[in-house]
N, C-alpha and C. Protein backbone atom coordinates (compact mmCIF):
# COMPACT_ATOMS: atom_id res chain seq x y z
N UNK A 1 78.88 36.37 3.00
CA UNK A 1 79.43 35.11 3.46
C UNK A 1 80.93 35.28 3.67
N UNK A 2 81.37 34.84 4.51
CA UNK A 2 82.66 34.60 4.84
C UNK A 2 83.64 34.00 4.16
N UNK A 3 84.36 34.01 3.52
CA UNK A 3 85.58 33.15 2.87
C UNK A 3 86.49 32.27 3.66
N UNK A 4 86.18 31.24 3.45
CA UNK A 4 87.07 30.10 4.15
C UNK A 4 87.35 29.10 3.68
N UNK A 5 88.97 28.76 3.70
CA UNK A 5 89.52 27.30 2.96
C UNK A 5 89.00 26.33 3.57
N UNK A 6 88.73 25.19 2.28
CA UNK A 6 88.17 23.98 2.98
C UNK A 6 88.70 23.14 3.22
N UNK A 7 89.87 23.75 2.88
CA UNK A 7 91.08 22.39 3.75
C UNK A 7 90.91 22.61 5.08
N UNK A 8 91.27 24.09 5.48
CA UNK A 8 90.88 24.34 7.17
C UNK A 8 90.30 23.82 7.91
N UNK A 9 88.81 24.26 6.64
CA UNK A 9 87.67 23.46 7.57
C UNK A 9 87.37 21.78 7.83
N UNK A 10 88.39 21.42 7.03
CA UNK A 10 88.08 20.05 7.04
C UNK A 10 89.66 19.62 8.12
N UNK A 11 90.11 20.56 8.07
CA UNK A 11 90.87 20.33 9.38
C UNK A 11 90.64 20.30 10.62
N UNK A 12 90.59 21.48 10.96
CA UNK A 12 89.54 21.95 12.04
C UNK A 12 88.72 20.82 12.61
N UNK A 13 88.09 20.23 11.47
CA UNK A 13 86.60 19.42 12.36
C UNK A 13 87.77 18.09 12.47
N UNK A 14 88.27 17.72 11.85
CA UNK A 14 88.73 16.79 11.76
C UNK A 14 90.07 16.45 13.57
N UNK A 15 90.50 17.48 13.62
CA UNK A 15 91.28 18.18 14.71
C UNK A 15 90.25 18.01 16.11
N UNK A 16 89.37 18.71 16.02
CA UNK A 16 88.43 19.51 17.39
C UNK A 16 87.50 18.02 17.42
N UNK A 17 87.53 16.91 16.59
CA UNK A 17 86.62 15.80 17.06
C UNK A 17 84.95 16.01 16.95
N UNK A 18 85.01 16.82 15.67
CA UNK A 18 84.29 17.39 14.81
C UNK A 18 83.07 18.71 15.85
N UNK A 19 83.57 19.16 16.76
CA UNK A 19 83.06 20.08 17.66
C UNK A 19 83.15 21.45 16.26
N UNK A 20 84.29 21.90 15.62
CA UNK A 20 84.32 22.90 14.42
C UNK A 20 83.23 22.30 13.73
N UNK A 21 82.88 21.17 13.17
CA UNK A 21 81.63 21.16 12.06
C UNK A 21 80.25 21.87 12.76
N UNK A 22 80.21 21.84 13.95
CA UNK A 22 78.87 22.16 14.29
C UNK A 22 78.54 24.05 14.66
N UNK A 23 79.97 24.77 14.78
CA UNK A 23 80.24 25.57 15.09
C UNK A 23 80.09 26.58 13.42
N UNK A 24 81.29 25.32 12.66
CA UNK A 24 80.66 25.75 11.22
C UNK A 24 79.66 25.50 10.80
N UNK A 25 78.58 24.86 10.89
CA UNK A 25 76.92 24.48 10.14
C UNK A 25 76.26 25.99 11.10
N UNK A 26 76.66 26.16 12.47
CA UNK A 26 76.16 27.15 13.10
C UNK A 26 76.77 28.53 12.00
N UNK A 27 77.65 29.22 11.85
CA UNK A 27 78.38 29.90 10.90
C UNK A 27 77.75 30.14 10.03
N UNK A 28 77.79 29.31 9.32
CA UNK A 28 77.28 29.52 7.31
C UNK A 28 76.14 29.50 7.55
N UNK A 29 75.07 28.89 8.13
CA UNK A 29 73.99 28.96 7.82
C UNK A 29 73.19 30.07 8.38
N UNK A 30 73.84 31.00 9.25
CA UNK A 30 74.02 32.37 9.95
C UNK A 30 74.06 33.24 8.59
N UNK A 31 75.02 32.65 8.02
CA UNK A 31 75.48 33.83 6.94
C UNK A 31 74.73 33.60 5.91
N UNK A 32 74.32 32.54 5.25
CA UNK A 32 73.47 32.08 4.35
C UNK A 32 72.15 32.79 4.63
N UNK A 33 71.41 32.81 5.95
CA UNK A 33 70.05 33.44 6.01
C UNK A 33 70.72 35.01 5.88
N UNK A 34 71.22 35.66 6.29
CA UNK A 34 71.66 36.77 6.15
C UNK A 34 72.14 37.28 4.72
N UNK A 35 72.27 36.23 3.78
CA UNK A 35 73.00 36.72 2.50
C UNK A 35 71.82 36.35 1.58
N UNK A 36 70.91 35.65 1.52
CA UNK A 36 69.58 35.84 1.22
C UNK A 36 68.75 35.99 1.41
N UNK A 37 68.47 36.37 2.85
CA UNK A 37 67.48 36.78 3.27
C UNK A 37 66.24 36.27 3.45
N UNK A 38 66.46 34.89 3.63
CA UNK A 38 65.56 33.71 3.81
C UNK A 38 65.08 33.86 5.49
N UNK A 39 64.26 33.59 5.56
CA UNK A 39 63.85 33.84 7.07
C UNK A 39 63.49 32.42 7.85
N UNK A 40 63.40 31.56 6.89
CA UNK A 40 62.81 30.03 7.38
C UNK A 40 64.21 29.47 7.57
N UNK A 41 65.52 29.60 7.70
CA UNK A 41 66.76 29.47 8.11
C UNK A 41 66.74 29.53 9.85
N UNK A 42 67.26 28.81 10.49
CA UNK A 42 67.42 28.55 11.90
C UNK A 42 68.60 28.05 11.93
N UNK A 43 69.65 28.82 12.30
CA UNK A 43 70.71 27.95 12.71
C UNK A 43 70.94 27.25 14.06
N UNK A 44 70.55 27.97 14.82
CA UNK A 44 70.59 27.16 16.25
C UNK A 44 69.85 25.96 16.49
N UNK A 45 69.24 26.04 15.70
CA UNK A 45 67.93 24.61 15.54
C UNK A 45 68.14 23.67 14.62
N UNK A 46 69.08 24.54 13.31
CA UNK A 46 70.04 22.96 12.81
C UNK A 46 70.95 22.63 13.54
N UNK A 47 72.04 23.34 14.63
CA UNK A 47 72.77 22.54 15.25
C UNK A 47 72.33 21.64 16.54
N UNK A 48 71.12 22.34 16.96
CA UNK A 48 70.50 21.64 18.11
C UNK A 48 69.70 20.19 17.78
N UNK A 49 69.60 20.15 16.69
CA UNK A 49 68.86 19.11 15.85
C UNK A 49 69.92 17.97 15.56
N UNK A 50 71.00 18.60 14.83
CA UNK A 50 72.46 17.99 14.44
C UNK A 50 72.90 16.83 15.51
N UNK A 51 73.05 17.81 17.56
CA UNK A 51 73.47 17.22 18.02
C UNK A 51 72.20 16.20 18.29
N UNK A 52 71.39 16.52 18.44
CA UNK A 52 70.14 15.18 19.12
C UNK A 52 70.64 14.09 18.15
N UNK A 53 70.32 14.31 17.15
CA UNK A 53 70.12 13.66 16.07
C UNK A 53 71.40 12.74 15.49
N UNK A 54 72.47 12.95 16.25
CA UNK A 54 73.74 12.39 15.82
C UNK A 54 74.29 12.53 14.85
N UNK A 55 74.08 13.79 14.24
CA UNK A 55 74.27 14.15 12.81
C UNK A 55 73.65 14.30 11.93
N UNK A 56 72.30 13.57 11.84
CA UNK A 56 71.67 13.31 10.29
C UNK A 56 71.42 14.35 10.12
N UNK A 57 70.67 15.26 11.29
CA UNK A 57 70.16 16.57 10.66
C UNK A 57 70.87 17.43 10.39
N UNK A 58 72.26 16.95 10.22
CA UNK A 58 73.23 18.29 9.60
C UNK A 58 73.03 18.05 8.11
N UNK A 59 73.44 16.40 8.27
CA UNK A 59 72.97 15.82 6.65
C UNK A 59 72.15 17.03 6.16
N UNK A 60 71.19 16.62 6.69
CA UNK A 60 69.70 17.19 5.58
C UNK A 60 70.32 18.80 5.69
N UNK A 61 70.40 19.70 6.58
CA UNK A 61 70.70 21.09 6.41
C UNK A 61 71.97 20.95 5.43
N UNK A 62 72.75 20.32 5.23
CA UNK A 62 74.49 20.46 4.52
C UNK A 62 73.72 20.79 3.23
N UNK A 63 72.53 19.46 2.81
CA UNK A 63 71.78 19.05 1.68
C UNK A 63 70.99 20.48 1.61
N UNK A 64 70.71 20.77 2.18
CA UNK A 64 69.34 21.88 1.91
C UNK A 64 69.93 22.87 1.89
N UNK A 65 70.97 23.50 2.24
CA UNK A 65 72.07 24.60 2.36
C UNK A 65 72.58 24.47 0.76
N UNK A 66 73.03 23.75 0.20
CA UNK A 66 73.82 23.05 -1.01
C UNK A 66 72.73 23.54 -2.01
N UNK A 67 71.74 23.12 -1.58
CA UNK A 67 70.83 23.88 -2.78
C UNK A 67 70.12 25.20 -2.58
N UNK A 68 70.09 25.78 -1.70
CA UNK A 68 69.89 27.12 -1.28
C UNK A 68 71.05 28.11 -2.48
N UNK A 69 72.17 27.40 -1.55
CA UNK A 69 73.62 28.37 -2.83
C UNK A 69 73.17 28.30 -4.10
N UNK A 70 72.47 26.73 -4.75
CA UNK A 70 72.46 26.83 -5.93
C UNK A 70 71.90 27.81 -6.22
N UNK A 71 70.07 27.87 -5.67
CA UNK A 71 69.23 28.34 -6.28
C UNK A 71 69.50 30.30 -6.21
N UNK A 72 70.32 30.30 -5.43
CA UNK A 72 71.13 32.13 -5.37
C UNK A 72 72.05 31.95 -6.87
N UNK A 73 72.68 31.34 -6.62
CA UNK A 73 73.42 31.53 -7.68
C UNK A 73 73.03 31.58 -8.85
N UNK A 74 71.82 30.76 -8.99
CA UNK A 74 71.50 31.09 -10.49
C UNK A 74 70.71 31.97 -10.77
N UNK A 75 70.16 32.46 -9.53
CA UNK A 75 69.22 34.10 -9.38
C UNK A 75 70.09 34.77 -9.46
N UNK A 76 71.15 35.08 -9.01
CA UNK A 76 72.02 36.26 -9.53
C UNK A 76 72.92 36.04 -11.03
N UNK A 77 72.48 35.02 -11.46
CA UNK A 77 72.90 34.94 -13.23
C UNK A 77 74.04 34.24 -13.26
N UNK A 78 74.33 33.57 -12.01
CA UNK A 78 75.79 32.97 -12.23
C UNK A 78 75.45 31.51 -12.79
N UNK A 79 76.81 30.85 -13.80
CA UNK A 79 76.73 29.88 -13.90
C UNK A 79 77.32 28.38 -12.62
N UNK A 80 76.42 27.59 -12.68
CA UNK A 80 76.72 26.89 -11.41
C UNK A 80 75.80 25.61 -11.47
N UNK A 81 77.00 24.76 -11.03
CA UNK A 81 76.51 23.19 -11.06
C UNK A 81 76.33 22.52 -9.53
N UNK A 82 74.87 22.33 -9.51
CA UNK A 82 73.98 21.78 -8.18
C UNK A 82 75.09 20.71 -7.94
N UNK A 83 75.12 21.14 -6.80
CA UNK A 83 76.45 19.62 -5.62
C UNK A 83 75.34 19.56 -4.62
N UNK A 84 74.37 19.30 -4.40
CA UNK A 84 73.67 19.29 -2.96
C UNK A 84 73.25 18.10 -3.17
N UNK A 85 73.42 17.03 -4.00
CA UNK A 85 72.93 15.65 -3.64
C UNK A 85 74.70 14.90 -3.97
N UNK A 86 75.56 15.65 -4.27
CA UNK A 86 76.99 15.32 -4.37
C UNK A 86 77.38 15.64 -2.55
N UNK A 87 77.24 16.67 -1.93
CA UNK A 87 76.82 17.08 -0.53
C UNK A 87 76.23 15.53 0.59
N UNK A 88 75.06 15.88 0.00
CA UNK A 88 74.50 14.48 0.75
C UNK A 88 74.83 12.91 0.34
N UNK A 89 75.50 12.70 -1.04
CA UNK A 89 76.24 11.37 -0.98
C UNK A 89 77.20 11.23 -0.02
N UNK A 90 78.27 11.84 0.09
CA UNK A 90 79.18 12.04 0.99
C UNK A 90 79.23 11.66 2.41
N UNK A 91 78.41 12.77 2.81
CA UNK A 91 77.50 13.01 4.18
C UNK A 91 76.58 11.14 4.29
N UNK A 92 76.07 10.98 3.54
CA UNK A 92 75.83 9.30 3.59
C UNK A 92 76.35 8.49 3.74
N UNK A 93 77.64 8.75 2.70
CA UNK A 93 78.74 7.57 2.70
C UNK A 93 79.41 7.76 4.30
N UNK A 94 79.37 8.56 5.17
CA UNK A 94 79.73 8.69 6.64
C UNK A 94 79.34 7.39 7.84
N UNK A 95 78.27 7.41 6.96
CA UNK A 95 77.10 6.40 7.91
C UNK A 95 78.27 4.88 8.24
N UNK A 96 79.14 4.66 6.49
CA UNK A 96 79.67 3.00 6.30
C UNK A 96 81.13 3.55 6.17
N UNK A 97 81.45 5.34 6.46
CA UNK A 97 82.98 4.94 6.44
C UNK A 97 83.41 6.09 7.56
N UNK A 98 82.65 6.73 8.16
CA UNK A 98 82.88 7.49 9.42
C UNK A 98 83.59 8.95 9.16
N UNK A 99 84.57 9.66 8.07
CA UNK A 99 84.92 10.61 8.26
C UNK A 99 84.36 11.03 6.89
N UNK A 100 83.71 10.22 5.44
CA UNK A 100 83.34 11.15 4.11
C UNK A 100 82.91 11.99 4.12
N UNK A 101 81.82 12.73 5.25
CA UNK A 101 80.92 13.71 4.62
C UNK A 101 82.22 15.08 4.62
N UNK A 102 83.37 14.65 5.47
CA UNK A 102 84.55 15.89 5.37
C UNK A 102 84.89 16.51 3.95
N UNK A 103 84.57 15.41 2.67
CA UNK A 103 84.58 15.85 1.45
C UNK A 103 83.34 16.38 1.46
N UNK A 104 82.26 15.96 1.91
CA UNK A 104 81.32 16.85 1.57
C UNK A 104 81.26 18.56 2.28
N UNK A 105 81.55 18.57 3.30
CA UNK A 105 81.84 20.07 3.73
C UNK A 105 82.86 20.87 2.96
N UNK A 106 83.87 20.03 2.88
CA UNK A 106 84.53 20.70 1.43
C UNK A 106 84.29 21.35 0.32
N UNK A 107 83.37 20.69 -0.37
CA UNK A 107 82.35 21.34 -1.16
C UNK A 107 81.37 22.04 -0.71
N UNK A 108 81.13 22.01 -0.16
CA UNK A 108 79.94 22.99 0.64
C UNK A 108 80.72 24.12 0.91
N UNK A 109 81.64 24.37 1.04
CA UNK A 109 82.65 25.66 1.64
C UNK A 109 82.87 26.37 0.55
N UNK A 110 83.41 25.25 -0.57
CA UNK A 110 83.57 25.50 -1.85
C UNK A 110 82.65 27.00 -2.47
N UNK A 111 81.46 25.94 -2.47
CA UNK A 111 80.38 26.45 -3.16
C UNK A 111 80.09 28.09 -2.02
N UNK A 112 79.82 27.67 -0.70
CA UNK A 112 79.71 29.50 0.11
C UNK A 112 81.18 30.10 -0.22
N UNK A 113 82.17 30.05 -0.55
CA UNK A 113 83.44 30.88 -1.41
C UNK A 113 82.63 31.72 -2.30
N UNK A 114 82.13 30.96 -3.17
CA UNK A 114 81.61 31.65 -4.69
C UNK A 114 80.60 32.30 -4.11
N UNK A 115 79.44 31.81 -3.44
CA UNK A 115 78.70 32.85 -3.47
C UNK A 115 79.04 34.09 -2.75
N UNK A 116 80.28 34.15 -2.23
CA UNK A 116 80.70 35.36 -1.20
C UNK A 116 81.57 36.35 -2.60
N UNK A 117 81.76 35.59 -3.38
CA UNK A 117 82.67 36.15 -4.45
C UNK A 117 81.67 36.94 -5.31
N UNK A 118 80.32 36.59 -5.60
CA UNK A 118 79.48 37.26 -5.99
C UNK A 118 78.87 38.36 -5.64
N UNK A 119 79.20 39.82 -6.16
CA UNK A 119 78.59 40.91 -5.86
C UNK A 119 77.38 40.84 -5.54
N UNK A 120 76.28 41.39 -5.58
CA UNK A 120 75.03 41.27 -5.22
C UNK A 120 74.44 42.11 -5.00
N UNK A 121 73.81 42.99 -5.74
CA UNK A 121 72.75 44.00 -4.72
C UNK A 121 71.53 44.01 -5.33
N UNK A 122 70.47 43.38 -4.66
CA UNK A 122 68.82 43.19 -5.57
C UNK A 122 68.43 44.47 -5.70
N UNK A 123 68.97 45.70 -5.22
CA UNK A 123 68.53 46.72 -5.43
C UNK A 123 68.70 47.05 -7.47
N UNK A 124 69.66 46.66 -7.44
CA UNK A 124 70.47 47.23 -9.14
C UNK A 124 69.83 46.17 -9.92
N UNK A 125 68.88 45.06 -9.52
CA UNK A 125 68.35 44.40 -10.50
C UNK A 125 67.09 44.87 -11.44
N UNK A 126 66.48 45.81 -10.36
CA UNK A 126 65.79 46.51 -11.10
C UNK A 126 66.01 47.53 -12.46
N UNK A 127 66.94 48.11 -11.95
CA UNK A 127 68.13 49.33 -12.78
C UNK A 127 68.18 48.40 -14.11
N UNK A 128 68.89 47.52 -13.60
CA UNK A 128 69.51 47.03 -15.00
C UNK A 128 69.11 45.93 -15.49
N UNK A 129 67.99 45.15 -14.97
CA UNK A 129 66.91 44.15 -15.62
C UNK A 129 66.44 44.50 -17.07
N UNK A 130 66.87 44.07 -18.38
CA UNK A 130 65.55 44.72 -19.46
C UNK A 130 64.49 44.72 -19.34
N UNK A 131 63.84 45.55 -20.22
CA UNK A 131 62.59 45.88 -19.94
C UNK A 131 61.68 45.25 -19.90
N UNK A 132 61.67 44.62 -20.82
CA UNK A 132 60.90 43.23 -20.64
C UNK A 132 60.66 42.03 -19.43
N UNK A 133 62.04 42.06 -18.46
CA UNK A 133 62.02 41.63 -17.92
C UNK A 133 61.71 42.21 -16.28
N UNK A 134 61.35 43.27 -15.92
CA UNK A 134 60.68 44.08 -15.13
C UNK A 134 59.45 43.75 -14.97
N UNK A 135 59.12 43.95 -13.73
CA UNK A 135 57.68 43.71 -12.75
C UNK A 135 56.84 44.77 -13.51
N UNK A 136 55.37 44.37 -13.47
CA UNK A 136 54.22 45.18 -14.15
C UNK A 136 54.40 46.33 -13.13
N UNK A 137 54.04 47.38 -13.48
CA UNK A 137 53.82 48.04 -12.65
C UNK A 137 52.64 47.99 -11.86
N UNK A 138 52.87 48.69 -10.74
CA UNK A 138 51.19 48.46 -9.41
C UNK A 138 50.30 49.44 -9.57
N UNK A 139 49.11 48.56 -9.91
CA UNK A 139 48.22 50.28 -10.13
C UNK A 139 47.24 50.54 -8.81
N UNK A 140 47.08 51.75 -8.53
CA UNK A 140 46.88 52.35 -7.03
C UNK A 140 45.95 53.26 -7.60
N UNK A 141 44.36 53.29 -7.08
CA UNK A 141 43.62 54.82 -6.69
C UNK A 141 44.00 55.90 -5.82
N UNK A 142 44.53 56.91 -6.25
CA UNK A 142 44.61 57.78 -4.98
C UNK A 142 43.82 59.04 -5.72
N UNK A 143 43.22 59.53 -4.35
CA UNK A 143 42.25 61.17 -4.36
C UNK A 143 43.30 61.94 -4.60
N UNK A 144 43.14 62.96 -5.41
CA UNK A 144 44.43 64.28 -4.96
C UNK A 144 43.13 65.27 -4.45
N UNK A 145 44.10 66.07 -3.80
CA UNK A 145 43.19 67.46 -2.90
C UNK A 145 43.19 68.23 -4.14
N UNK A 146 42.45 69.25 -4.02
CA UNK A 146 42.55 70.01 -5.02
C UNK A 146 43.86 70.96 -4.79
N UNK A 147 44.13 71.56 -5.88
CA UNK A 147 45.69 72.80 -5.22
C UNK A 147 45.09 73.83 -4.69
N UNK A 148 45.86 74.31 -3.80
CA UNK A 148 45.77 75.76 -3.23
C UNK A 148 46.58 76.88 -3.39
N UNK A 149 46.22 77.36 -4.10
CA UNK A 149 47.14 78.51 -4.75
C UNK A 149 47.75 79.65 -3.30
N UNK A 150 48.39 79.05 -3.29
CA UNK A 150 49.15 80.12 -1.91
C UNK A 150 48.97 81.89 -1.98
N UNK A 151 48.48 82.24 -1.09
CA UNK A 151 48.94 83.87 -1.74
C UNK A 151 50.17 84.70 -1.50
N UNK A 152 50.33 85.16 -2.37
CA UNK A 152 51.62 85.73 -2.36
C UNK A 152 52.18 86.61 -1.30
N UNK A 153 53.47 86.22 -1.01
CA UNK A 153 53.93 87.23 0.12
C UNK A 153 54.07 88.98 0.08
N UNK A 154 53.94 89.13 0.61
CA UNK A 154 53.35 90.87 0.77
C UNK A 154 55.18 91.08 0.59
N UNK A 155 55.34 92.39 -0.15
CA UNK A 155 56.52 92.83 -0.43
C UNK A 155 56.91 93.46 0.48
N UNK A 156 58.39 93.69 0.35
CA UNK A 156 58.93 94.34 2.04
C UNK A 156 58.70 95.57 1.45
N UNK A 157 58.71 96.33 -0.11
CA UNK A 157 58.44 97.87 -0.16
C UNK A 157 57.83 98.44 -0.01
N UNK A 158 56.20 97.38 0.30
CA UNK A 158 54.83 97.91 0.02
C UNK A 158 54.71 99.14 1.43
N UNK A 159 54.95 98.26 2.10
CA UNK A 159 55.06 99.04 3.58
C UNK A 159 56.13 99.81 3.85
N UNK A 160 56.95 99.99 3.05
CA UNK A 160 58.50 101.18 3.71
C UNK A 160 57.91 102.31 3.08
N UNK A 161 58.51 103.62 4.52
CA UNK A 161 57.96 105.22 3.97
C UNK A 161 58.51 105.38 2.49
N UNK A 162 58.30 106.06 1.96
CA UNK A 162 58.68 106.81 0.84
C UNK A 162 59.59 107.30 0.35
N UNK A 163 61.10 107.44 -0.18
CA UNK A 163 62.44 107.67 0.23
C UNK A 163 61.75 109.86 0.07
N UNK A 164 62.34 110.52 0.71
CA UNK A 164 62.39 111.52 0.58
C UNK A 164 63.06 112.49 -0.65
N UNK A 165 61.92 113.50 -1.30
CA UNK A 165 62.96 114.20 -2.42
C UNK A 165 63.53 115.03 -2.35
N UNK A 166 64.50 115.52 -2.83
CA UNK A 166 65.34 116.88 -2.53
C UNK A 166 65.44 117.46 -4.03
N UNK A 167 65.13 118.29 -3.83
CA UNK A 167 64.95 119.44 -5.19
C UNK A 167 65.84 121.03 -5.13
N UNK A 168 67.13 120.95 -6.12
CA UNK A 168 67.62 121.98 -6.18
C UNK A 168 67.77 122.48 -7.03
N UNK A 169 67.94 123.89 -7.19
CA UNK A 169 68.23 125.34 -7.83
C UNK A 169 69.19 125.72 -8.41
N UNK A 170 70.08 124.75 -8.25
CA UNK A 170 71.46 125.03 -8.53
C UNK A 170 71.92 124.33 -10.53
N UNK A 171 73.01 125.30 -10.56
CA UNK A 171 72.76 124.69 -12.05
C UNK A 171 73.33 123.52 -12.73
N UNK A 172 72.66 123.15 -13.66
CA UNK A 172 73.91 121.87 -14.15
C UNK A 172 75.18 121.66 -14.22
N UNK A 173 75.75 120.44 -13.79
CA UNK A 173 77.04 120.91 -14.05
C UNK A 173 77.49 120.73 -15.54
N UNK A 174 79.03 121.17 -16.22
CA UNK A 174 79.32 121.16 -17.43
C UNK A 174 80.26 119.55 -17.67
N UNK A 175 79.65 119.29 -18.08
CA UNK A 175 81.09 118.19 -18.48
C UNK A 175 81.56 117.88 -20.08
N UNK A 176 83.16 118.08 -20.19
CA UNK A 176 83.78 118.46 -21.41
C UNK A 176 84.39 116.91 -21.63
C-alpha cells in the first residue's frame, strides 16, 4: 500500500470537487486487493458504481475496505481498533451535512498507512508459527518405482595399453 497523508487526501478531494476521492477509492482499493490478495475486490466497479450511484456505493466500499484492513491486521498479529462503522458514520453524516465523510477518508487513509507500515510475508508464517499452531500435515499415496542400481562406469584404465617395462643390467647406485 502506498503511504499517503490524509490531510492531502482530504485536500485534494476537497480541491478537485471530489474528482481525487474517486481516483483515490480507485487507488487503495487497487492496492488493498493486491496487498491481500483478495480477488473479489473490483476497483473499477466500485468507482463505476460510486459514480451511478452518487456516492453511496463508495459508502459501502469505504465501509467494506475499513474492515478488510481490520481483518489483515489482526491476521498479521497487529493490534488494531475496527473504524469501519466509524468510516461509514461519517460517510452518512454526508447525506445531512455534505462534506463529513472527508473525516471519514481520513481515517481510512489512516488505517491503509498502518497496514503499509506492516511487514508482511505469509511465506515466514509458516517458519515461525508454533507448532501447535501449524496446518496438519497432507497425507498423499504415492507408488515409488523400484531403484535401479546404475552400472558402474567402465574405468578409463581398463582399456589403456599396458605402460611398457624396461629392465636393466646396470648396477645400483651408492648413496652415502
Amino acid at each position: 500500500m502506498t503511504k499517503r497523508n490524509p490531510l492531502v487526501v482530504v485536500a485534494l478531494t476537497f480541491f478537485t470537487f471530489t474528482l481525487y476521492a474517486y481516483w483515490w477509492l480507485y487507488k487503495t482499493t487497487d492496492e488493498l486487493k493486491e496487498e491481500t490478495g483478495r480477488e473479489d475486490l473490483n476497483p473499477l466497479t466500485d468507482v463505476l458504481l460510486a459514480v451511478v450511484t452518487f456516492g453511496l456505493w463508495g459508502v459501502w466500499a469505504a465501509f467494506r475496505n475499513a474492515r478488510i484492513v481490520h481483518e489483515e491486521m489482526l491476521d498479521r498479529g497487529e493490534n488494531h481498533g475496527d473504524r469501519s462503522w466509524g468510516v461509514a458514520a461519517f460517510a452518512g453524516l454526508t447525506l445531512f451535512t455534505g462534506w463529513a465523510w472527508l473525516v471519514g477518508m481520513a481515517l481510512l487513509q489512516e488505517d491503509y498507512n498502518r497496514l503499509a507500515e506492516t511487514d508482511y510475508l505469509p511465506e515466514a508464517d509458516a517458519f515461525f508459527a508454533p507448532a501447535t499452531a501449524r496446518r496438519p500435515a497432507v497425507q498423499a499415496r504415492v507408488e515409488v518405482e523400484p531403484m535401479q542400481t546404475p552400472e558402474p562406469a567402465p574405468s578409463r584404465w581398463e582399456d589403456a595399453p599396458a605402460a611398457p617395462v624396461f629392465r636393466s643390467n646396470a648396477p645400483m647406485p651408492i648413496v652415502y
